[in-house]
Protein backbone atom coordinates (compact mmCIF):
# COMPACT_ATOMS: atom_id res chain seq x y z
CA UNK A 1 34.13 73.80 84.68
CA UNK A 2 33.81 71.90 88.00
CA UNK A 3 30.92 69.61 87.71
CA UNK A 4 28.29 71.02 90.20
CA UNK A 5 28.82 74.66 89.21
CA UNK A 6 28.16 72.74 85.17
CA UNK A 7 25.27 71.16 86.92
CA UNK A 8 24.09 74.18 88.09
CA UNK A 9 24.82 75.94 84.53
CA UNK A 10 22.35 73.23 82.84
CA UNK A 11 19.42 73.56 84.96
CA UNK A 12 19.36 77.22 84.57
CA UNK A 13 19.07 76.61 81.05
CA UNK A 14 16.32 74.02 81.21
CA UNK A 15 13.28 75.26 78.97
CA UNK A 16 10.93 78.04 80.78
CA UNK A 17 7.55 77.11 80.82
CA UNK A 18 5.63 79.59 77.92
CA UNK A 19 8.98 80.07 76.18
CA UNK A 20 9.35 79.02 72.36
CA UNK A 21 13.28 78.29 72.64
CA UNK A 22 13.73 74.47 73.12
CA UNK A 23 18.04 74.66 72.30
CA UNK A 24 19.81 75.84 75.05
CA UNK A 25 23.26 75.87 75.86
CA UNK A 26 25.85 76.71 78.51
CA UNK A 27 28.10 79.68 77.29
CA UNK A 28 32.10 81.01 78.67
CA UNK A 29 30.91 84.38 78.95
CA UNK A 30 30.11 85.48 82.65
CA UNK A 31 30.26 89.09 82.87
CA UNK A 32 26.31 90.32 81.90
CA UNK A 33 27.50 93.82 81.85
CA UNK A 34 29.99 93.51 79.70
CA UNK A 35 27.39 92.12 76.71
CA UNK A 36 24.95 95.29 77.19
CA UNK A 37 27.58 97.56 77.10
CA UNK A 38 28.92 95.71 73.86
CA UNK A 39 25.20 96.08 72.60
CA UNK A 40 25.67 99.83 73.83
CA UNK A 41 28.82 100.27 71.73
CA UNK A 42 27.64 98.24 68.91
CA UNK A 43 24.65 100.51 68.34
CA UNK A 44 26.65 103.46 68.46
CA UNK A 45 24.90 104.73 71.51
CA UNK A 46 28.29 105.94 73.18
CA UNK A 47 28.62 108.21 70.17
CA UNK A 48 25.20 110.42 70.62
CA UNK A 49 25.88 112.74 73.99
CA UNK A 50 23.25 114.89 74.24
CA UNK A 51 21.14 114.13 71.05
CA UNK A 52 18.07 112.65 70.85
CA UNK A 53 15.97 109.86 68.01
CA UNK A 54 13.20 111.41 66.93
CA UNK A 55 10.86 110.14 64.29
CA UNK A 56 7.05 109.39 63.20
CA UNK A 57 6.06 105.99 63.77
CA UNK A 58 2.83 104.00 62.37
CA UNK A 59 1.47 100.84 65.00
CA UNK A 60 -0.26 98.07 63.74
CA UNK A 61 -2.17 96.97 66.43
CA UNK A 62 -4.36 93.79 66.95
CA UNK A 63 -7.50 93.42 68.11
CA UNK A 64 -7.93 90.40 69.35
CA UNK A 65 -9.50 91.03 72.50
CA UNK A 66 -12.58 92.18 70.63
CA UNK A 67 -12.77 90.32 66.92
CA UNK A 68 -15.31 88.70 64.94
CA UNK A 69 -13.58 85.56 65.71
CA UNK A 70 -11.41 84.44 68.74
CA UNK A 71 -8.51 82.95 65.73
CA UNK A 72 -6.75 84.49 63.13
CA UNK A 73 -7.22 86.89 61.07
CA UNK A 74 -7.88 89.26 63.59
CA UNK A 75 -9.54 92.73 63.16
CA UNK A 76 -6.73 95.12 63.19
CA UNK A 77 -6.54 99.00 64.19
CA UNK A 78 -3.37 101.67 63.13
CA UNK A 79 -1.86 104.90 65.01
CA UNK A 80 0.51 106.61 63.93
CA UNK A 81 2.41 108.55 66.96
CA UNK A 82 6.03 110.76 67.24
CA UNK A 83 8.72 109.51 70.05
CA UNK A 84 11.66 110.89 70.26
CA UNK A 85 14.06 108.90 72.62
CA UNK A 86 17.09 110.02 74.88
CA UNK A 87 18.94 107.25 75.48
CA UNK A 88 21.43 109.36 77.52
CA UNK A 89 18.98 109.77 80.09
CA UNK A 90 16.43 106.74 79.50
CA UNK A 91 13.55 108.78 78.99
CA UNK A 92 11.58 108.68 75.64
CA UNK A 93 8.06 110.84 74.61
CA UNK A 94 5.19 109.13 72.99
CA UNK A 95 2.85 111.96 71.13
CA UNK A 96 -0.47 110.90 70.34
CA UNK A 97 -3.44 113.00 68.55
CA UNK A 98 -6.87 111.97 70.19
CA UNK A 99 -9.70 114.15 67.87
CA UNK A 100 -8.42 117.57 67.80
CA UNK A 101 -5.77 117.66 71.21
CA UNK A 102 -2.53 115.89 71.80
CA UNK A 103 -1.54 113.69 74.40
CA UNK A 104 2.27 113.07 75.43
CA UNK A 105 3.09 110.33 77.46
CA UNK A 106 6.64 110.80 79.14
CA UNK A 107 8.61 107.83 80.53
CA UNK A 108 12.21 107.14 82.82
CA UNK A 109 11.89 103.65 83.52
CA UNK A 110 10.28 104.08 87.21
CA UNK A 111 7.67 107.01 86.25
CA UNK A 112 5.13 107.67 83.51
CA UNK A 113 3.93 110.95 83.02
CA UNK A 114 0.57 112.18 80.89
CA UNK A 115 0.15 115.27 79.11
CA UNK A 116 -2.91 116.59 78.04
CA UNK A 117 -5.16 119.97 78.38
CA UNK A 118 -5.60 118.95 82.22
CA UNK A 119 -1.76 118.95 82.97
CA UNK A 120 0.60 116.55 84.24
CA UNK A 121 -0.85 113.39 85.82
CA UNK A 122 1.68 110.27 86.77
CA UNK A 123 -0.34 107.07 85.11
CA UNK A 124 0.68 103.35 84.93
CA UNK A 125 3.88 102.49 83.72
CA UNK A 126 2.60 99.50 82.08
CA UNK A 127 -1.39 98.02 81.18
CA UNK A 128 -2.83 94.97 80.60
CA UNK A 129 -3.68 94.08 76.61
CA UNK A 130 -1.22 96.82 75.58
CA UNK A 131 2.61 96.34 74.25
CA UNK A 132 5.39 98.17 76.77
CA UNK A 133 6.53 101.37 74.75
CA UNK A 134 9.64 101.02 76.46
CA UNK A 135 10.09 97.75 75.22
CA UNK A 136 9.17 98.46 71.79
CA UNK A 137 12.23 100.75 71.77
CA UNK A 138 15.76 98.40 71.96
CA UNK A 139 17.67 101.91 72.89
CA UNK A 140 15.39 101.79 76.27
CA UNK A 141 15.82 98.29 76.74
CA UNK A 142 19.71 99.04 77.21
CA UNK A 143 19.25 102.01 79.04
CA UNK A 144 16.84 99.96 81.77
CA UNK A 145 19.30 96.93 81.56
CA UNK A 146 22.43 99.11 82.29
CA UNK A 147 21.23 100.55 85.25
CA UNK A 148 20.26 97.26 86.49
CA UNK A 149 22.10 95.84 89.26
CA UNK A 150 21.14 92.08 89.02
CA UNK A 151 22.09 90.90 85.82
CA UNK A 152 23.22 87.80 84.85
CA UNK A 153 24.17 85.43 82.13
CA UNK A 154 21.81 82.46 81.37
CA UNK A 155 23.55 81.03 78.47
CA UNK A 156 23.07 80.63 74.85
CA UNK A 157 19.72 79.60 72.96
CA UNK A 158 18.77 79.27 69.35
CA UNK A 159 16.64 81.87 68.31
CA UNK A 160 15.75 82.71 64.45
CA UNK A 161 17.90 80.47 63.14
CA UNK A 162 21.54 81.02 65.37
CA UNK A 163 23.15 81.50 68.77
CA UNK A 164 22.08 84.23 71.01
CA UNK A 165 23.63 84.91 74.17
CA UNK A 166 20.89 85.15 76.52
CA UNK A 167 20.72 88.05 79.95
CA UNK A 168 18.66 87.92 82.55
CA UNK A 169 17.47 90.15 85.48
CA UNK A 170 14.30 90.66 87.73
CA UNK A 171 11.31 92.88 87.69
CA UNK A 172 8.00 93.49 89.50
CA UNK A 173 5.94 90.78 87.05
CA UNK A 174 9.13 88.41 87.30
CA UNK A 175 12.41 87.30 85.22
CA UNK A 176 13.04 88.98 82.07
CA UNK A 177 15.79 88.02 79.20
CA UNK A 178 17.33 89.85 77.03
CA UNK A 179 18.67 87.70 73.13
CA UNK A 180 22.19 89.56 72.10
CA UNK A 181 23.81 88.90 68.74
CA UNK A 182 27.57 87.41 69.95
CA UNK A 183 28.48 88.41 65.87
CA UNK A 184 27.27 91.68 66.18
CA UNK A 185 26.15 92.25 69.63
CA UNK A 186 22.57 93.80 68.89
CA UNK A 187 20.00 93.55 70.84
CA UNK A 188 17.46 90.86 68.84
CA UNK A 189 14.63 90.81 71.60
CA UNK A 190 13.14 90.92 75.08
CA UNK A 191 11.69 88.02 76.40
CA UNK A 192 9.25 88.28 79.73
CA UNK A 193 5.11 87.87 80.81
CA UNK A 194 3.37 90.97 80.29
CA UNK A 195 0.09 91.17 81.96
CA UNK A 196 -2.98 90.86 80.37
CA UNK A 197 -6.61 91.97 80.81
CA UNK A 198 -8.17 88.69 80.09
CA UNK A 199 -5.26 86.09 80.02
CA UNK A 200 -3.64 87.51 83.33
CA UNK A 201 -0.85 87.29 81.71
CA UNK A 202 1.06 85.98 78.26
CA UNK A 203 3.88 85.31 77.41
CA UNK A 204 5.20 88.46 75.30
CA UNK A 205 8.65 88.39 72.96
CA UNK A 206 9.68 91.82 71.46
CA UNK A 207 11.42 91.54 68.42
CA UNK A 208 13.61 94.14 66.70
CA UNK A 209 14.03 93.86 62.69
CA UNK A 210 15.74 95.53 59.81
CA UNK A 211 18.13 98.07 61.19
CA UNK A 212 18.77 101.41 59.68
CA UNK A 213 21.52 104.13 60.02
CA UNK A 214 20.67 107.01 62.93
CA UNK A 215 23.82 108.97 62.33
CA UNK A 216 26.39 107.65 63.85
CA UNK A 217 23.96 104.88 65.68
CA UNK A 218 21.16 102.22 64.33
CA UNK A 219 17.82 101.99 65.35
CA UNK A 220 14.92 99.14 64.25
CA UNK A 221 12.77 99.68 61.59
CA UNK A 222 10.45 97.55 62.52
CA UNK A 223 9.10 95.88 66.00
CA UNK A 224 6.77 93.21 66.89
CA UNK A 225 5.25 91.95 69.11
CA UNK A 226 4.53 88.72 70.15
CA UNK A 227 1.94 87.22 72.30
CA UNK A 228 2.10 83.38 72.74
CA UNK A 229 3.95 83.27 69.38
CA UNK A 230 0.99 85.59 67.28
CA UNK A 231 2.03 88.73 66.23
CA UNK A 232 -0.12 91.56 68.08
CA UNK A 233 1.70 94.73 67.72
CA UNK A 234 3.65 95.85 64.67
CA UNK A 235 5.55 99.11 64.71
CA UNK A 236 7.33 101.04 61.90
CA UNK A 237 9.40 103.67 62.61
CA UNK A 238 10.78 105.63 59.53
CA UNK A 239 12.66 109.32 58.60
CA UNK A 240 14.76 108.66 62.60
CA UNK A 241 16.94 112.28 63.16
CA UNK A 242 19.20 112.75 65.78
CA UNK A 243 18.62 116.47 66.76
CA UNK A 244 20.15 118.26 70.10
CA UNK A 245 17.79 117.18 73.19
CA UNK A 246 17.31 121.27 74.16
CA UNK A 247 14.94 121.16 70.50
CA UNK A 248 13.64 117.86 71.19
CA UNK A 249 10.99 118.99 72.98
CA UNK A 250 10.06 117.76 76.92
CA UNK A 251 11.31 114.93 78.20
CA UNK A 252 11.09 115.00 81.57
CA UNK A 253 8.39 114.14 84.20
CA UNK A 254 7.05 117.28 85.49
CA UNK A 255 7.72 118.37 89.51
CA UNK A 256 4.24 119.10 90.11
CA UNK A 257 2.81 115.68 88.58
CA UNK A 258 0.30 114.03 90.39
CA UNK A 259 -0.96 110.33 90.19
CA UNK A 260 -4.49 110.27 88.36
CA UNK A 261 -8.09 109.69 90.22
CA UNK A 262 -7.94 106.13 90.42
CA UNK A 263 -10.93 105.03 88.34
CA UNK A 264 -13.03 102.10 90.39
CA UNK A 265 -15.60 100.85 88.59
CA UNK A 266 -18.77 101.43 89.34
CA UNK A 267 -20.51 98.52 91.07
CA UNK A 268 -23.68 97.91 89.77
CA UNK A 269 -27.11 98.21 90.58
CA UNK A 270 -30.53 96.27 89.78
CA UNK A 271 -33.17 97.35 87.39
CA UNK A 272 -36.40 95.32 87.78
CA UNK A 273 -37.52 93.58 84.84
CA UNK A 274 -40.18 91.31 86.56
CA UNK A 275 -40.20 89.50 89.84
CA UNK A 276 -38.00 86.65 88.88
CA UNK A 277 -35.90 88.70 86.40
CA UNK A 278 -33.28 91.80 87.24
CA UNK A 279 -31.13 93.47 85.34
CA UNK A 280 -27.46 94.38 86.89
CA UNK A 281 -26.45 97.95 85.59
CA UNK A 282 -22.84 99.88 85.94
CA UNK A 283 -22.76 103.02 83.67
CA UNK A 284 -20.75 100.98 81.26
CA UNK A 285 -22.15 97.35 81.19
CA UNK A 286 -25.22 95.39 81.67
CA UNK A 287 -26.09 91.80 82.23
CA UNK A 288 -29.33 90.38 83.59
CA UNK A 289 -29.82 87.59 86.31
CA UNK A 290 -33.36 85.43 85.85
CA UNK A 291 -34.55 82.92 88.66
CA UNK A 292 -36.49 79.77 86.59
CA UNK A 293 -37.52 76.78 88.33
CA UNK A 294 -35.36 77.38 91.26
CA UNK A 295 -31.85 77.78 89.03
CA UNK A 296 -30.75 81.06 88.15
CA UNK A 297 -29.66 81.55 85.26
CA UNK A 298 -26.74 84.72 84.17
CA UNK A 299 -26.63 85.79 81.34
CA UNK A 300 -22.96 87.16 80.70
CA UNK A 301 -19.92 88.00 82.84
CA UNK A 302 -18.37 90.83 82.08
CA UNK A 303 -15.19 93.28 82.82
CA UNK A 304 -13.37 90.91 85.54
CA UNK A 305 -13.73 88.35 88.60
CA UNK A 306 -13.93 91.54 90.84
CA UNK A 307 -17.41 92.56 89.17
CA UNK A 308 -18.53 89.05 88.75
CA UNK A 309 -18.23 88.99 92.93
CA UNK A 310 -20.26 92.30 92.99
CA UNK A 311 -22.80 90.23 90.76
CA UNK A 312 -22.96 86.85 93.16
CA UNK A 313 -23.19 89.57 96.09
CA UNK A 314 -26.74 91.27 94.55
CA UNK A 315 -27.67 87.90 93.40
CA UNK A 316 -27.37 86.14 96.88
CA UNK A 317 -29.64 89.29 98.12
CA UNK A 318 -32.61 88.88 95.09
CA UNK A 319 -32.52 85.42 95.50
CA UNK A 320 -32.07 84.06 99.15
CA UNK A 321 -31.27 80.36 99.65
CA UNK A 322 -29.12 77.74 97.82
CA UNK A 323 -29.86 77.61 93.70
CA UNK A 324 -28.66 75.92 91.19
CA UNK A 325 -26.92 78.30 88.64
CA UNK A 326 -26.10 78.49 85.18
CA UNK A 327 -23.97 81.36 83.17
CA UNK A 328 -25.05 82.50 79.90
CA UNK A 329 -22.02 83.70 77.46
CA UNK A 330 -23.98 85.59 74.91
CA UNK A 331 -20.86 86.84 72.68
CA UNK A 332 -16.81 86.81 73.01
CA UNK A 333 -15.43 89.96 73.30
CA UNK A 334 -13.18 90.34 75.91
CA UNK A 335 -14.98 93.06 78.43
CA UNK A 336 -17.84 90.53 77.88
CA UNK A 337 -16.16 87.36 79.45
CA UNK A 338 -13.83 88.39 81.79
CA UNK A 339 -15.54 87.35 84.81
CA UNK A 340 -16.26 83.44 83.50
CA UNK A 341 -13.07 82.17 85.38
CA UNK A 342 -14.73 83.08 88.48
CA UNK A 343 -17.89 81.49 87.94
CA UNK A 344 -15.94 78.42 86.64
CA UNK A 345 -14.08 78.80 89.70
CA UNK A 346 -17.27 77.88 91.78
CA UNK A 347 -18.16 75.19 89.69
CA UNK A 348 -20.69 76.93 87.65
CA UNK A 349 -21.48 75.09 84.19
CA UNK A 350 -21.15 77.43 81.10
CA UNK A 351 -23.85 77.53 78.22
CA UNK A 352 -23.00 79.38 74.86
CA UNK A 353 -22.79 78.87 70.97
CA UNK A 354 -21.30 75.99 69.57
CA UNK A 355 -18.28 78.31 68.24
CA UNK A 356 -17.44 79.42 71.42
CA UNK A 357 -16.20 76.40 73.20
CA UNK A 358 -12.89 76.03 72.09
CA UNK A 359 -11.90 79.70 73.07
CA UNK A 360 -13.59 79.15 76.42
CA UNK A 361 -11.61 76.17 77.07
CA UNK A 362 -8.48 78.36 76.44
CA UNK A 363 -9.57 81.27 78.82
CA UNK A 364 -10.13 78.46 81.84
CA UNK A 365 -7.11 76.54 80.77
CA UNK A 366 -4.85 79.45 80.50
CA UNK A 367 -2.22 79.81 83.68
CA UNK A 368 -2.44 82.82 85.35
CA UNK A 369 1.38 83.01 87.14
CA UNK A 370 2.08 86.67 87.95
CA UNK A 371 -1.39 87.33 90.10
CA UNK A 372 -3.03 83.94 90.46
CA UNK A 373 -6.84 84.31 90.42
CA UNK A 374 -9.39 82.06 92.09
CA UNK A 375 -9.46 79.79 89.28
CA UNK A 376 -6.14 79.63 89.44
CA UNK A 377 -5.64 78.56 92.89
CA UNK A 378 -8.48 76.20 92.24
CA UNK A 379 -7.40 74.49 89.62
CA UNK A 380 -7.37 70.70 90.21
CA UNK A 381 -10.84 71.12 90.76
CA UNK A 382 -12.00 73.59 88.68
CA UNK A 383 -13.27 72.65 85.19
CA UNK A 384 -15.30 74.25 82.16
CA UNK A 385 -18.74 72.27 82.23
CA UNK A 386 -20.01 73.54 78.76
CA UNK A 387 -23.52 73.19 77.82
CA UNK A 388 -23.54 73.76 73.76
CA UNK A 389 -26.43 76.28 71.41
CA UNK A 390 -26.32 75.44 68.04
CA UNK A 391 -29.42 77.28 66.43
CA UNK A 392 -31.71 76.80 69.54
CA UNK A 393 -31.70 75.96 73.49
CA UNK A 394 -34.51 75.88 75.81
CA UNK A 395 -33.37 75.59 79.27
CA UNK A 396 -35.58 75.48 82.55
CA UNK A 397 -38.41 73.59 80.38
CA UNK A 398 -38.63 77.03 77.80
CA UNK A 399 -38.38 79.58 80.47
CA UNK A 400 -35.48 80.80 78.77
CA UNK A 401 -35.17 80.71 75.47
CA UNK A 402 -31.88 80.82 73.95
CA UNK A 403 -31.08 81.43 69.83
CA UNK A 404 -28.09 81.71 67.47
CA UNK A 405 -28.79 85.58 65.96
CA UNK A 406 -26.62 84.24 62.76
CA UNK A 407 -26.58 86.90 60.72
CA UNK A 408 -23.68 88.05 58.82
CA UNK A 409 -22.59 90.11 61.24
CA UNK A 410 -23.40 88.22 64.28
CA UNK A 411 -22.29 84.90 63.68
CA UNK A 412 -21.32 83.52 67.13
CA UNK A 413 -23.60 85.59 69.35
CA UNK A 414 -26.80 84.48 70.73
CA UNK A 415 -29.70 86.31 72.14
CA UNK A 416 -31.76 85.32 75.19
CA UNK A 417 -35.76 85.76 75.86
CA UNK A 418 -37.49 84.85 78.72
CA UNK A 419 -41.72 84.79 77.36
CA UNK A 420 -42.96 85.12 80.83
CA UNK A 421 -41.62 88.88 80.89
CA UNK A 422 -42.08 88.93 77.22
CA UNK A 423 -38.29 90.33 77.71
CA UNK A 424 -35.19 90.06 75.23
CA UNK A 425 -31.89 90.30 76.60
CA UNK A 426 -30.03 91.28 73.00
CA UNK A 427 -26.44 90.89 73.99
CA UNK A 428 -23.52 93.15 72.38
CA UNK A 429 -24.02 95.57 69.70
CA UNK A 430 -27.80 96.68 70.10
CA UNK A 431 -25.86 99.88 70.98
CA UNK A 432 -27.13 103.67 69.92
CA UNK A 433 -25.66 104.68 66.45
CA UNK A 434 -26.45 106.36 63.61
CA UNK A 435 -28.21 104.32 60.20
CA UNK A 436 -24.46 103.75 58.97
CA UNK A 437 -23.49 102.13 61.94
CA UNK A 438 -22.77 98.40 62.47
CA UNK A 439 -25.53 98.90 65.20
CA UNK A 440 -27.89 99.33 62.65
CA UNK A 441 -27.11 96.31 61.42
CA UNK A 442 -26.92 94.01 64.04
CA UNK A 443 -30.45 95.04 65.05
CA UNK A 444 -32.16 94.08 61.65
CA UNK A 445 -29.88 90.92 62.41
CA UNK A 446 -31.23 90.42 65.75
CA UNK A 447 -35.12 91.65 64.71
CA UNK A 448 -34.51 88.91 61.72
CA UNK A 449 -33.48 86.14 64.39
CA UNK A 450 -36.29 86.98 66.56
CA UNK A 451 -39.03 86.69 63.87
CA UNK A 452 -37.59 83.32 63.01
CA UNK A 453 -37.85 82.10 66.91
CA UNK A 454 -41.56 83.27 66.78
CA UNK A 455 -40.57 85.82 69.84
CA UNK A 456 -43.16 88.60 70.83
CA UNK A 457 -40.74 90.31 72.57
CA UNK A 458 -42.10 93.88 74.94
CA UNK A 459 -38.78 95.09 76.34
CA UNK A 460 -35.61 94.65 75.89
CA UNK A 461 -32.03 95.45 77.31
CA UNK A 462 -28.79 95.19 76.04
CA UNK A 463 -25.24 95.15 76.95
CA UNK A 464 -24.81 98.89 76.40
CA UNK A 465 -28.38 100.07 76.67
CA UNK A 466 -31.27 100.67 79.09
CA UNK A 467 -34.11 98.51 79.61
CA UNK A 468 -36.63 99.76 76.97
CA UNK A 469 -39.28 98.90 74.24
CA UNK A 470 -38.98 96.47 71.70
CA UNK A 471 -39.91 99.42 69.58
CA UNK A 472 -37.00 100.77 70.51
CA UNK A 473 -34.75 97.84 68.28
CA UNK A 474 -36.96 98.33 65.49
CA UNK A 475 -36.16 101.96 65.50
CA UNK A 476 -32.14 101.64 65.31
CA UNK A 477 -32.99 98.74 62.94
CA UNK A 478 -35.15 101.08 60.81
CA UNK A 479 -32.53 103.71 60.11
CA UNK A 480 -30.96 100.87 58.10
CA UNK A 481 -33.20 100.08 56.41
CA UNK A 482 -34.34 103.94 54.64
């Protein structure tokens, strides 16, 4: 090999930042399109003319965007679903039962088409803190990657333990790489950043396992996948059939689809607490903004940076004039703590439980690359100041009073009064529910933690509730207790 185009060959092959592969090497094979279509072959996909997969499948999905704790084990949730895949024509079916109707969720590789009672809407192809069905499925993988005019061949990296030849090729969220077997020629995963809700976006591997006989093809029994080298999807797909694609059922994105009502979320509104104290109020969330001794203190930022603008926007307008200011993080869950990289952007210091800091520090160090955010394209300046509650805080010399709830089921989470109002701001899962619910539960947890702290609470909002009486807590806590 002449020594620049070798030169050229190694830096290609120089570790990608977020990647797990540290053994790279340059390979003789330079025809990408001849390695899918030997992955193609090797499945037996050339074999299958106008049949389609269809089987039950059970997900194993994780939950880490809303645990009890930000580190493993996380709290996990299963659906079970039926696809049935064409790889002929690249399109595959997703059924899903939601209560007592079934949703169907048809994709080609540009288009995504929903189902349901109302018809045929055209929805996003892909979603942040979800895997890529079309990923999941190594059959669709090589369908997308053979009608892709831009591949190329990277090299060869170690990966589970031998030599894979590695593919690459462009998409909308950038460069993507496909791991072939040269011994076999399967497909052994994708490699890529799929955007994320909270992170922006991870670093996600999908990895196909245990292959079993389709007819004349093979098709993974299982899939994972990773994010940032955890597992957070597991899928088993058992009983596979090839049957003829007219009984199949549809597969095809209906004529008369049209894209779904984009959904903006509401922005919010104020309810008056007191004059120093307001809470901010979308249909879905609530947080509250308090003015103390001329710093105003948050408490929570929640869904993303575009509602924690909407926030700094009201809170410019109840409070005119320069303030100090001081977020709140009253609990972890992700639709709770999505907007803290903006106020870290602007140099606002953070004040939460002791167990919190550590996953804070990895939401503000974590690089968003796809979509930079304002953090992001502040970041040699930006940094977490974190202010730490073990069992108690005053700030703003007691004007807010800040205390570790610590019951079993709200370890982690911290409430918030401000005595002046006589006003609890109760976080989370103060939530309406029925005296088996975890709500019930977390309020005697909450009414416990308040009785310790001494708190004569009047009102009291919460995350997912309207300002109302403290009688109102001891009423969901109640039902728990008969």
């Amino acid at each position: 090999m002449h020594p620049l185009i070798l030169a050229g060959a190694l830096a290609a092959l120089q570790p990608v930042p977020g990647r797990t592969d540290d053994r790279c090497r340059a390979t003789p094979i330079r025809a990408a399109d001849s390695v899918v279509h030997r992955s193609i072959s090797s499945l037996g996909l050339d074999r299958i003319a106008g049949r389609v997969r269809v089987s039950p499948a059970t997900s194993v999905i994780s939950m880490k965007f809303q645990p009890d704790r930000m580190y493993p084990p996380y709290l996990r949730q299963t659906t079970n679903y039926t696809i049935a895949t064409d790889f002929e024509r690249g399109t595959q079916r997703v059924e899903q039962a939601f209560g007592q109707n079934t949703m169907s969720f048809v994709s080609d590789g540009a288009r995504r088409v929903m189902y349901s009672p109302r018809g045929a809407q055209l929805i996003a192809a892909r979603t942040g803190n979800t895997a890529d069905e079309r990923a999941i499925d190594p059959w669709l993988v090589l369908a997308d990657w053979k009608a892709a005019n831009d591949l190329r061949v990277v090299g060869e990296c170690y990966y589970r333990d031998y030599w894979r030849t590695v593919l690459a090729r462009k998409t909308a969220d950038g460069e993507e790489r496909l791991y072939v077997d040269p011994k076999t020629g399967y497909p052994i995963k994708l490699d890529r950043r799929d955007r994320d809700n909270l992170w922006g976006d991870v670093h996600a591997e999908y990895l196909w396992s245990i292959w079993s006989p389709v007819g004349e093809t093979v098709a993974p029994e299982f899939t994972f996948r990773m994010v940032d080298g955890e597992v957070d999807h597991e899928r088993r797909s058992q009983r596979y059939k090839l049957q003829p694609r007219d009984s199949a059922g549809r597969l095809d994105i209906a004529a008369d689809a049209a894209p779904i009502p984009e959904r903006k979320a509401a922005p919010p509104d104020t309810v008056r607490v007191s004059a120093n104290t307001f809470a901010l109020v979308t249909p879905q969330y609530t947080n509250v903004v308090t003015l103390q001794r001329d710093t105003i203190y948050l408490l929570d930022a929640q869904t993303s940076a575009e509602r924690a603008q909407q926030d700094s926007v009201w809170i410019g307008k109840l409070f005119p004039g320069k303030h100090p200011m001081v977020l709140v993080v009253t609990d972890l869950a992700w639709p709770h703590i999505s907007g803290v990289r903006y106020w870290v952007a602007l140099g606002t210091p953070v004040v939460s439980h002791r167990a919190s800091r550590d996953f804070l520090q990895q939401v503000v160090d974590h690089r968003w690359t796809i979509e930079p955010d304002l953090l992001e394209k502040r970041r040699a300046s930006a940094k977490l100041v974190f202010r730490t509650v073990d069992e108690r805080l005053d700030l703003a010399g007691g004007a807010v009073r800040l205390r570790s709830i610590d019951g079993v089921g709200s370890e982690g989470a911290v409430l918030a009064y401000v005595p002046s109002d006589r006003f609890l701001y109760a976080g989370d899962y103060i939530q309406p529910g029925g005296p088996d619910s975890f709500s019930a539960v977390y309020a005697r947890e909450v009414r416990a933690a308040v009785q310790r702290a001494g708190f004569t609470p009047e009102q009291f909002i919460a995350m997912h509730m309207k300002l109302g009486s403290w009688l109102d807590i001891e009423r969901i806590a109640q039902r728990g207790d008969n």
